[in-house]
C-alpha atoms as a PDB file:
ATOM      1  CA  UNK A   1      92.939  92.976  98.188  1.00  0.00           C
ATOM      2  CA  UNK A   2      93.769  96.708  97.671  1.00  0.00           C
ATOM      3  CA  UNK A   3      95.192  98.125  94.341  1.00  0.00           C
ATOM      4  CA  UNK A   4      98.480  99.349  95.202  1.00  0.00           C
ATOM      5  CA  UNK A   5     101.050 101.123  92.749  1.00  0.00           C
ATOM      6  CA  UNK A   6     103.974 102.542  93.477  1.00  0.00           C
ATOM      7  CA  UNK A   7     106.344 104.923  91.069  1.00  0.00           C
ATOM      8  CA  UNK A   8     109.697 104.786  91.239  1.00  0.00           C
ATOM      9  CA  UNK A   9     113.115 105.441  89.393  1.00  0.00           C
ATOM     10  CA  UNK A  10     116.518 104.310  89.293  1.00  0.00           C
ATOM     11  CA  UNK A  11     118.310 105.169  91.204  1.00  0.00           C
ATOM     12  CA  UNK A  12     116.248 105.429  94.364  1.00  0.00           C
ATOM     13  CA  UNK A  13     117.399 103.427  97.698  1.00  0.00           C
ATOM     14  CA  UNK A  14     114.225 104.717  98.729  1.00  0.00           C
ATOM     15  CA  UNK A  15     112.155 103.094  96.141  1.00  0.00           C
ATOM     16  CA  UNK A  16     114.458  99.531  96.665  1.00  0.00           C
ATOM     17  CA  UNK A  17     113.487  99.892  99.960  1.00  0.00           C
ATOM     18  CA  UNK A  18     109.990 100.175  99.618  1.00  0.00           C
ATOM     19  CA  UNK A  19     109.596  97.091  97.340  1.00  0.00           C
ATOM     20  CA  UNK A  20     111.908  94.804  99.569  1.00  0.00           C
ATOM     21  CA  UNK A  21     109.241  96.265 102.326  1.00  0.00           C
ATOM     22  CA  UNK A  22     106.170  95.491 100.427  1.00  0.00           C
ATOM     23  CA  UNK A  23     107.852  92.226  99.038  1.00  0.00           C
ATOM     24  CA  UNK A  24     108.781  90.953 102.667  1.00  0.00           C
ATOM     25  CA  UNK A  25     105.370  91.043 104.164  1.00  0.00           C
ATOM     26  CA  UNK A  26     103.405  89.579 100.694  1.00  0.00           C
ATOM     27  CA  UNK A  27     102.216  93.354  99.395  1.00  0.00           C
ATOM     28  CA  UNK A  28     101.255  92.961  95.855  1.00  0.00           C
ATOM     29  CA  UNK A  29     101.858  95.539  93.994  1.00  0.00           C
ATOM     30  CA  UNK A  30     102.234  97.476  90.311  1.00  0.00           C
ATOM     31  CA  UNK A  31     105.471  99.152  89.896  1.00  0.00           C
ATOM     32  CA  UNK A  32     105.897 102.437  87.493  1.00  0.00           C
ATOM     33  CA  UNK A  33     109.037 102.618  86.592  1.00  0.00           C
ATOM     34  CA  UNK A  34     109.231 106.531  85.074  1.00  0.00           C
ATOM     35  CA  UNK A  35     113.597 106.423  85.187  1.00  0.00           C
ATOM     36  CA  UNK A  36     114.681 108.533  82.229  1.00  0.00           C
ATOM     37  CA  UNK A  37     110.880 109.772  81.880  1.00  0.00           C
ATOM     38  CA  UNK A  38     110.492 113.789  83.168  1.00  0.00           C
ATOM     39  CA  UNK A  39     107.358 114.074  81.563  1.00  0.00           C
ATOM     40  CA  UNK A  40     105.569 111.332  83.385  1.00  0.00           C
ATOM     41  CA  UNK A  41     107.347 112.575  86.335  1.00  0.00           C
ATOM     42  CA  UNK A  42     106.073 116.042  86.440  1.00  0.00           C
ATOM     43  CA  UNK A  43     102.719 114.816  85.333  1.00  0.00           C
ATOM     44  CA  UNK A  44     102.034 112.771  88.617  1.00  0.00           C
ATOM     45  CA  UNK A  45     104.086 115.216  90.782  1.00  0.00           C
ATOM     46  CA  UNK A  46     101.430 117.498  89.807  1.00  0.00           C
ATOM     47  CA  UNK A  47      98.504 115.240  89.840  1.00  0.00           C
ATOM     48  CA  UNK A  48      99.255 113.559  93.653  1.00  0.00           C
ATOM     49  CA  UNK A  49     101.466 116.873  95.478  1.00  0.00           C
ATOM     50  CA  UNK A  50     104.001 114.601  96.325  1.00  0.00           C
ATOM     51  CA  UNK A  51     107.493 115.657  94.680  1.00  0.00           C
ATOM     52  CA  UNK A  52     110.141 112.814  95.649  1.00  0.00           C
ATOM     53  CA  UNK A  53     109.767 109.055  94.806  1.00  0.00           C
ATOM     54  CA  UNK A  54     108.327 106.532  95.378  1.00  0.00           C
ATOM     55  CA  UNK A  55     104.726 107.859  95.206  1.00  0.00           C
ATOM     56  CA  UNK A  56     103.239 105.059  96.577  1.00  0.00           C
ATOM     57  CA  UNK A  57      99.288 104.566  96.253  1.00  0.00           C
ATOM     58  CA  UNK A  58      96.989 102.387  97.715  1.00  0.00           C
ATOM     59  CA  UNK A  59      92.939 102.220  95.781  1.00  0.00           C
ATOM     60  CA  UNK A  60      93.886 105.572  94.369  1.00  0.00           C
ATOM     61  CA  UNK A  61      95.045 107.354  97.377  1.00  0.00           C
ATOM     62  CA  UNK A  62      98.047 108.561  98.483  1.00  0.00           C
ATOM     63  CA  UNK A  63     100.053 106.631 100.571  1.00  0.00           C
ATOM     64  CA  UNK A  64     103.268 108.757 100.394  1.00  0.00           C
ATOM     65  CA  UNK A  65     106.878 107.721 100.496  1.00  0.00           C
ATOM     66  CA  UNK A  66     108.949 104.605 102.097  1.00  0.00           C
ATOM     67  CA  UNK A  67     108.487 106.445 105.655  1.00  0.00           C
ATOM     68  CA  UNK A  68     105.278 106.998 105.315  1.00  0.00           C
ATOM     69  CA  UNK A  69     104.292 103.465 104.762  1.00  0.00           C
ATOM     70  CA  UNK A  70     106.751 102.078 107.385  1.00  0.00           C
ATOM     71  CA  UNK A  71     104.618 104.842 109.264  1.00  0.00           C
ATOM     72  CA  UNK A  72     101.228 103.620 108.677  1.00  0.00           C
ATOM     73  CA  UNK A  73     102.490  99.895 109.665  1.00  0.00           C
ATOM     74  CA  UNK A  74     103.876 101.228 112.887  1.00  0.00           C
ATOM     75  CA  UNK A  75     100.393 103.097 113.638  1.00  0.00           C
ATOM     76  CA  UNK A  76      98.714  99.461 112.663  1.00  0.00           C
ATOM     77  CA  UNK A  77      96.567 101.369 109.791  1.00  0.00           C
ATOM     78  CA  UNK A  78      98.271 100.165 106.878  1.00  0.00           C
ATOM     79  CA  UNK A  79      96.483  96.490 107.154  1.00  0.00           C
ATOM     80  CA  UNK A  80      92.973  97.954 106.905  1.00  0.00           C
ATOM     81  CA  UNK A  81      94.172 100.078 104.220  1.00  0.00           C
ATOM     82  CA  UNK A  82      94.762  96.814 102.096  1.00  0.00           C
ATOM     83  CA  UNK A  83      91.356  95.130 102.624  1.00  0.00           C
END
């Protein structure tokens, strides 16, 4: 099974929605909660591009957002992503 980790913070509806997402179709993943942590935030902003939450990764690359991943099940790619 793929490595997935997602960052979040609170408050996100995006990053709730992702997780009921993952949860709903047996996704295991680590969650990164960086609420309250700038630093942290800036740090993996920089490191991945992305700039809103979640950053969602899957074996070290990145996946995106919540629409991105509801993307890549749409397109049928996201299942051979997690092998």
């Amino acid at each position: 099974m793929a490595k997935v980790i997602m960052y979040s913070k609170d408050p996100c509806p995006y990053c709730v929605a992702a997780k009921r997402f993952m949860a709903a179709r047996g996704i295991e993943f680590e969650e990164i909660d960086l609420t309250g942590k700038q630093d942290e935030i800036d740090q993996i902003k920089a490191k991945t591009g992305w700039q809103t939450v979640p950053i969602i990764l899957i074996n070290d690359q990145l996946i995106g957002g919540f629409n991105d991943l509801k993307a890549l099940e749409s397109e049928g790619k996201l299942e051979d992503l997690l092998k």
